[in-house]
C-alpha atoms as a PDB file:
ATOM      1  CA  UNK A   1     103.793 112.193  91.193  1.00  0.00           C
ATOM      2  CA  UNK A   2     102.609 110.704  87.736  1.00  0.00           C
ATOM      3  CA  UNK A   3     103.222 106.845  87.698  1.00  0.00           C
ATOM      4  CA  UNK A   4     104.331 104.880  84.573  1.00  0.00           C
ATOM      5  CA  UNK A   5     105.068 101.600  83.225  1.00  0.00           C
ATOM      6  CA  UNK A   6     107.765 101.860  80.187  1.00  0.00           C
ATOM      7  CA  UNK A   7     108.914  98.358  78.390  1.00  0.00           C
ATOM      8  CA  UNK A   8     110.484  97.086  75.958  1.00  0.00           C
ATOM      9  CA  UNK A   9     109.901  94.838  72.567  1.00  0.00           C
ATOM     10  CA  UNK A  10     108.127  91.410  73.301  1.00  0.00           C
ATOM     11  CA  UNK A  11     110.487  88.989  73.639  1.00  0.00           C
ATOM     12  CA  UNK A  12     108.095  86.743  70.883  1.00  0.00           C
ATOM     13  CA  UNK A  13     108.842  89.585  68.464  1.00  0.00           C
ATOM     14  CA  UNK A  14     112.417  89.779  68.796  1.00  0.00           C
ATOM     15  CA  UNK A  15     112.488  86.166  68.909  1.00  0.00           C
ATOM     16  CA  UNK A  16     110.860  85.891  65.638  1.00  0.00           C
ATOM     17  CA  UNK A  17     113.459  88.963  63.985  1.00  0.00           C
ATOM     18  CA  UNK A  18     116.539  87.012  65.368  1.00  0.00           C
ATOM     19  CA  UNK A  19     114.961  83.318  63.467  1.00  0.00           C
ATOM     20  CA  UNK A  20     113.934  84.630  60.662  1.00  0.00           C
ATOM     21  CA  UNK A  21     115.957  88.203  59.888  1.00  0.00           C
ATOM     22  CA  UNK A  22     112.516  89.395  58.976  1.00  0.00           C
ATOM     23  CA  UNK A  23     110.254  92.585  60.143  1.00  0.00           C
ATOM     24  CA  UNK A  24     107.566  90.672  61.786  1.00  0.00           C
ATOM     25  CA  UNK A  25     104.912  93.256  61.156  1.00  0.00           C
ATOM     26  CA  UNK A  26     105.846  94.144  57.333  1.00  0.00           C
ATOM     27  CA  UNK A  27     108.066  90.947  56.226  1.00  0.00           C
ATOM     28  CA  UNK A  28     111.288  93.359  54.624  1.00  0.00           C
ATOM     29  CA  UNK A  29     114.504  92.191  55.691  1.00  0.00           C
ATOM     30  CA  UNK A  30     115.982  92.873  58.546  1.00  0.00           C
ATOM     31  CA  UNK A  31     120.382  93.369  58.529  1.00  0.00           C
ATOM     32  CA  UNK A  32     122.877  92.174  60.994  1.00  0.00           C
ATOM     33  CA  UNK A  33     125.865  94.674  61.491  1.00  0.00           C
ATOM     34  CA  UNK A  34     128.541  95.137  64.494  1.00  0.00           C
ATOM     35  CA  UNK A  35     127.560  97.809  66.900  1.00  0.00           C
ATOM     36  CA  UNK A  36     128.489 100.800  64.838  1.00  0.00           C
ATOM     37  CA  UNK A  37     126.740 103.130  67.670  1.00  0.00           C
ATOM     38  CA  UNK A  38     124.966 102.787  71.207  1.00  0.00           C
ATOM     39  CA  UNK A  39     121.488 102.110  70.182  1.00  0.00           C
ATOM     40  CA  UNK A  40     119.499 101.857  72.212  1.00  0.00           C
ATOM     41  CA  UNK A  41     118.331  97.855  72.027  1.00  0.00           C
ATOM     42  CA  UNK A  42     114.624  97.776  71.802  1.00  0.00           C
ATOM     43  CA  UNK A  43     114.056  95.086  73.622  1.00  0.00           C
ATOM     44  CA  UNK A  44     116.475  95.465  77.059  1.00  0.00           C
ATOM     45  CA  UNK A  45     116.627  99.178  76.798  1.00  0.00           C
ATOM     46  CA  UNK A  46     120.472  99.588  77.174  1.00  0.00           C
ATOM     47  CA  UNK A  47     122.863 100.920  74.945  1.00  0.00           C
ATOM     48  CA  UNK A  48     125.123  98.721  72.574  1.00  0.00           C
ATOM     49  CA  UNK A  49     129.061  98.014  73.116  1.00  0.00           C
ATOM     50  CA  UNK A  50     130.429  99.732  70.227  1.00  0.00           C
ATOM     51  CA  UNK A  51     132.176  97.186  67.867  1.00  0.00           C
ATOM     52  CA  UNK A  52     131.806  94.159  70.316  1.00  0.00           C
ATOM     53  CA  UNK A  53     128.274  93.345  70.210  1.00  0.00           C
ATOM     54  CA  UNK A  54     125.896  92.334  66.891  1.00  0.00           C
ATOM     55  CA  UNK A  55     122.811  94.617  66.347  1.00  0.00           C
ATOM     56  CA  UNK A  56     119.797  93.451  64.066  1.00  0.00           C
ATOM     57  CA  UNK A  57     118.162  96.254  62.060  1.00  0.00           C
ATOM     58  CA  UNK A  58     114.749  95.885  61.062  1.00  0.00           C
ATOM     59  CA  UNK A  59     111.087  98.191  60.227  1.00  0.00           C
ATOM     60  CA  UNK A  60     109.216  98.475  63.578  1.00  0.00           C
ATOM     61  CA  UNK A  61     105.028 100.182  64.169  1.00  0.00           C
ATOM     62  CA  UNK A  62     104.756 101.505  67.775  1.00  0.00           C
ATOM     63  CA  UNK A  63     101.324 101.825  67.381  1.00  0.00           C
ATOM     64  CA  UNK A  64      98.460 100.025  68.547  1.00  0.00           C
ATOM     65  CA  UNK A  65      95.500 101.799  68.177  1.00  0.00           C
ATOM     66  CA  UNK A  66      93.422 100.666  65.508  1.00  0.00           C
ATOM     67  CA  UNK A  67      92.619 104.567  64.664  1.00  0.00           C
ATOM     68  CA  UNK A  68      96.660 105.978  64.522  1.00  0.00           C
ATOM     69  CA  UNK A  69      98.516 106.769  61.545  1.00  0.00           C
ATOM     70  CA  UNK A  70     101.058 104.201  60.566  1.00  0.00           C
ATOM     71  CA  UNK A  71     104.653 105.350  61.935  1.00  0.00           C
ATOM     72  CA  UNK A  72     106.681 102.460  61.029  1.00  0.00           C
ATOM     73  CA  UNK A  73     110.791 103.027  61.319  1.00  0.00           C
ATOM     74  CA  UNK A  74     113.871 101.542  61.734  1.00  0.00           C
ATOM     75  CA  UNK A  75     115.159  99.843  65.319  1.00  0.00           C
ATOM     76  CA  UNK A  76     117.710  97.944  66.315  1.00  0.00           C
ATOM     77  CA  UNK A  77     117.920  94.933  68.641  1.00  0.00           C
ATOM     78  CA  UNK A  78     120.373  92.676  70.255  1.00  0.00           C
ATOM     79  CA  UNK A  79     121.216  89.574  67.962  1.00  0.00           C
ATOM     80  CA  UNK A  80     121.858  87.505  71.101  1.00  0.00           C
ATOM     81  CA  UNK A  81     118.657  87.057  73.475  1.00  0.00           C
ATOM     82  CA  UNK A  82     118.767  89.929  75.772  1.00  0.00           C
ATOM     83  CA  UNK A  83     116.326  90.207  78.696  1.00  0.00           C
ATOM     84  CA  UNK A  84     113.332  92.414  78.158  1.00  0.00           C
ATOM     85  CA  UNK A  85     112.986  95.929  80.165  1.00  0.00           C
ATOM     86  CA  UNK A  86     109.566  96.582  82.040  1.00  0.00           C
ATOM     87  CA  UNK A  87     109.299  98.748  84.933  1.00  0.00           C
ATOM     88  CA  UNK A  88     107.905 101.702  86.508  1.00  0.00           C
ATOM     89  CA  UNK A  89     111.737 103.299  86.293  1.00  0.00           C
ATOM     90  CA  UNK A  90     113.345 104.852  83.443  1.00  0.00           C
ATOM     91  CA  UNK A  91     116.059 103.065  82.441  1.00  0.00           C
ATOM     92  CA  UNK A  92     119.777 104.625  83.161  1.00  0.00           C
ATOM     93  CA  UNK A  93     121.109 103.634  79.756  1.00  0.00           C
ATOM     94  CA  UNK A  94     118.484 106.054  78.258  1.00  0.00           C
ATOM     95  CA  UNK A  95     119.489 109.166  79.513  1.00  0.00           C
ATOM     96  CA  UNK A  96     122.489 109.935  78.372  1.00  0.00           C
ATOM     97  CA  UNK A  97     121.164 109.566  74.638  1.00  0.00           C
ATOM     98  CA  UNK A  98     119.310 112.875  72.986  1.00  0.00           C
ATOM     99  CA  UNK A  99     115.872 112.026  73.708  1.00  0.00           C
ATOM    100  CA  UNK A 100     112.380 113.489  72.546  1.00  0.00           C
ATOM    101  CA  UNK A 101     109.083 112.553  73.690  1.00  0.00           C
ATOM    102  CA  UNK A 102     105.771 112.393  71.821  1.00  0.00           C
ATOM    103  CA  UNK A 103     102.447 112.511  74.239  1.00  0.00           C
ATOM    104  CA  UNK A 104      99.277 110.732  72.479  1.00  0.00           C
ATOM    105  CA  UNK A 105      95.739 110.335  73.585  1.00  0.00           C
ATOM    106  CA  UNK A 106      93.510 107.424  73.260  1.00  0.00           C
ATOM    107  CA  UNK A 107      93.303 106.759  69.712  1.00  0.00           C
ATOM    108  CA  UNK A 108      96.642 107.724  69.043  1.00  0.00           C
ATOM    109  CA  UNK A 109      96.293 111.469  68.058  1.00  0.00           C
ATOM    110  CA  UNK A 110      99.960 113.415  68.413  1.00  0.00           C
ATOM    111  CA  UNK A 111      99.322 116.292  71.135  1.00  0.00           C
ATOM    112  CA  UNK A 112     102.490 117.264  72.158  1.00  0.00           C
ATOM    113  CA  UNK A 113     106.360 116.689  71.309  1.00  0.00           C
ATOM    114  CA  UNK A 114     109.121 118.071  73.903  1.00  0.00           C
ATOM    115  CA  UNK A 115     112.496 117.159  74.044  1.00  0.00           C
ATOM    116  CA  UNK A 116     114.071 116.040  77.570  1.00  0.00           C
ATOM    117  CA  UNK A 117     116.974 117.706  78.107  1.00  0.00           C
ATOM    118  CA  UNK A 118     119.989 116.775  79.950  1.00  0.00           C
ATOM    119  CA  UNK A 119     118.166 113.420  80.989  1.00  0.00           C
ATOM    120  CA  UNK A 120     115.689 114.896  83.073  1.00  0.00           C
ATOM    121  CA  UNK A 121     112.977 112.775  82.327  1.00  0.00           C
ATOM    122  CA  UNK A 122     110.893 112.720  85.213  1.00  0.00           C
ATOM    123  CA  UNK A 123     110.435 116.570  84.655  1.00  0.00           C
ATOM    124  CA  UNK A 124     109.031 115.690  81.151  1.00  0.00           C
ATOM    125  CA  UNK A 125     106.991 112.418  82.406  1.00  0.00           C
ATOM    126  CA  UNK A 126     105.166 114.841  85.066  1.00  0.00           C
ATOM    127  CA  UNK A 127     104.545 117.638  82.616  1.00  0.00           C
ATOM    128  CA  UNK A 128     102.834 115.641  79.876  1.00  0.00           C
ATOM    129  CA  UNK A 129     101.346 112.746  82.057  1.00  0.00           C
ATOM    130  CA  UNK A 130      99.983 115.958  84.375  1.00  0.00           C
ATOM    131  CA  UNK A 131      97.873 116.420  81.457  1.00  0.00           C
ATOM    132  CA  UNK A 132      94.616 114.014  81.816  1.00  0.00           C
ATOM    133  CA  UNK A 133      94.174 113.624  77.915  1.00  0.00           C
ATOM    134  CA  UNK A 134      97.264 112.098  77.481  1.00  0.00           C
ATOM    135  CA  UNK A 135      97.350 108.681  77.757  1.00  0.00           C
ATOM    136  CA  UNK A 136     100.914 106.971  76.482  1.00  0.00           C
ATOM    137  CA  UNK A 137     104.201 108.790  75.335  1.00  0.00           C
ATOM    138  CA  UNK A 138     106.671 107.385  72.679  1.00  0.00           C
ATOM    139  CA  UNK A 139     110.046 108.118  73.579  1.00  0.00           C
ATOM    140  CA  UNK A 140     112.151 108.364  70.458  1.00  0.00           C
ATOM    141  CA  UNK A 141     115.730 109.333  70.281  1.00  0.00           C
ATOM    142  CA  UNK A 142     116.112 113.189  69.988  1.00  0.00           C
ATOM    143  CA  UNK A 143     118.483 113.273  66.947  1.00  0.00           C
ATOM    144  CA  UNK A 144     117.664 109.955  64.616  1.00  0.00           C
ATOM    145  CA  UNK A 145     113.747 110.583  65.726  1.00  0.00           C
ATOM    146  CA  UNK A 146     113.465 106.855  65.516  1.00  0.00           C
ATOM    147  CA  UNK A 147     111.065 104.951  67.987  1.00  0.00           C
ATOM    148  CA  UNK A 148     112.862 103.477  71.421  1.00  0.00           C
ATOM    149  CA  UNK A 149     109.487 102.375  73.655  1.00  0.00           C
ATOM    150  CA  UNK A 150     106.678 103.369  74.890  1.00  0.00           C
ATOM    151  CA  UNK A 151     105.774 104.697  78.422  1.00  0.00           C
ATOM    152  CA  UNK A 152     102.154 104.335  79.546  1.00  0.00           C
ATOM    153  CA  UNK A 153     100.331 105.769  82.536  1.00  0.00           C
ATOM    154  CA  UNK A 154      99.718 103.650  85.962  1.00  0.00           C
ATOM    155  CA  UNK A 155      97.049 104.367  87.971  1.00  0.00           C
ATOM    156  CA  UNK A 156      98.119 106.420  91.266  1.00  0.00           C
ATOM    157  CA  UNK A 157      98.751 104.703  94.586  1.00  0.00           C
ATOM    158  CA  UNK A 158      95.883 105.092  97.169  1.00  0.00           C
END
């Protein structure tokens, strides 16, 4: 079984959006709104409470590979601190959304794009992680496209 470590937003980030209402990364603006849909939040990785909770809106990159073309898009957050997601399960509030995921090698070259159906990610994490070039996945929401965290590869148990 393919291992993997998925998180969410550093908390300095986030913390930074929420002070200033700023993109860290590109400076634009970011926008405060009631929860008009469930997300997900970026940083927790759990949906929002339509109408009763605030959401920030601001540009994100996912990428960190000095060689990958810029994919900057919009993400929301939690306006109140939220604790950050990271864990080698993916979270419940995830699958019930539409989601897609993109499979990348070092250097952060696209090689493949599937879409998960019905929330059966682990069937998608072992076909593209069985693959030894690929080395992260983005998983981005299946209908917006827009980027909700990245999933990287653990090393196998011995």
């Amino acid at each position: 079984m393919q291992r993997f470590r998925i998180a969410g937003l550093p908390l300095a980030m986030a913390a930074k959006v929420r002070q200033h209402l700023r993109a860290v990364q590109y400076s634009h603006p970011a926008h405060v709104e009631m929860s008009a849909g469930t997300g997900p939040c970026r940083v927790c990785l759990d949906t929002f409470k339509v109408g009763e909770e605030e959401r920030i809106l601001f540009t994100y990159q996912p990428f960190t590979d000095p060689g990958a073309l810029a994919s900057p898009g919009p993400v929301f957050i939690h306006r109140e601190v939220c604790a950050r997601y990271d864990g080698s399960a993916f979270p419940e509030a995830l699958r019930s959304l539409p989601l897609a995921f993109d499979a990348f090698v070092r250097g952060g070259r696209l090689t493949e794009q599937l879409r998960v159906p019905d929330g059966r990610v682990e069937d998608a994490v072992q076909l593209l992680f069985g693959k030894p070039a690929v080395a992260y996945i983005h998983v981005r929401h299946g209908e917006a496209g827009c980027f909700i965290a990245r999933m990287d590869r653990e090393a196998p148990v011995r």
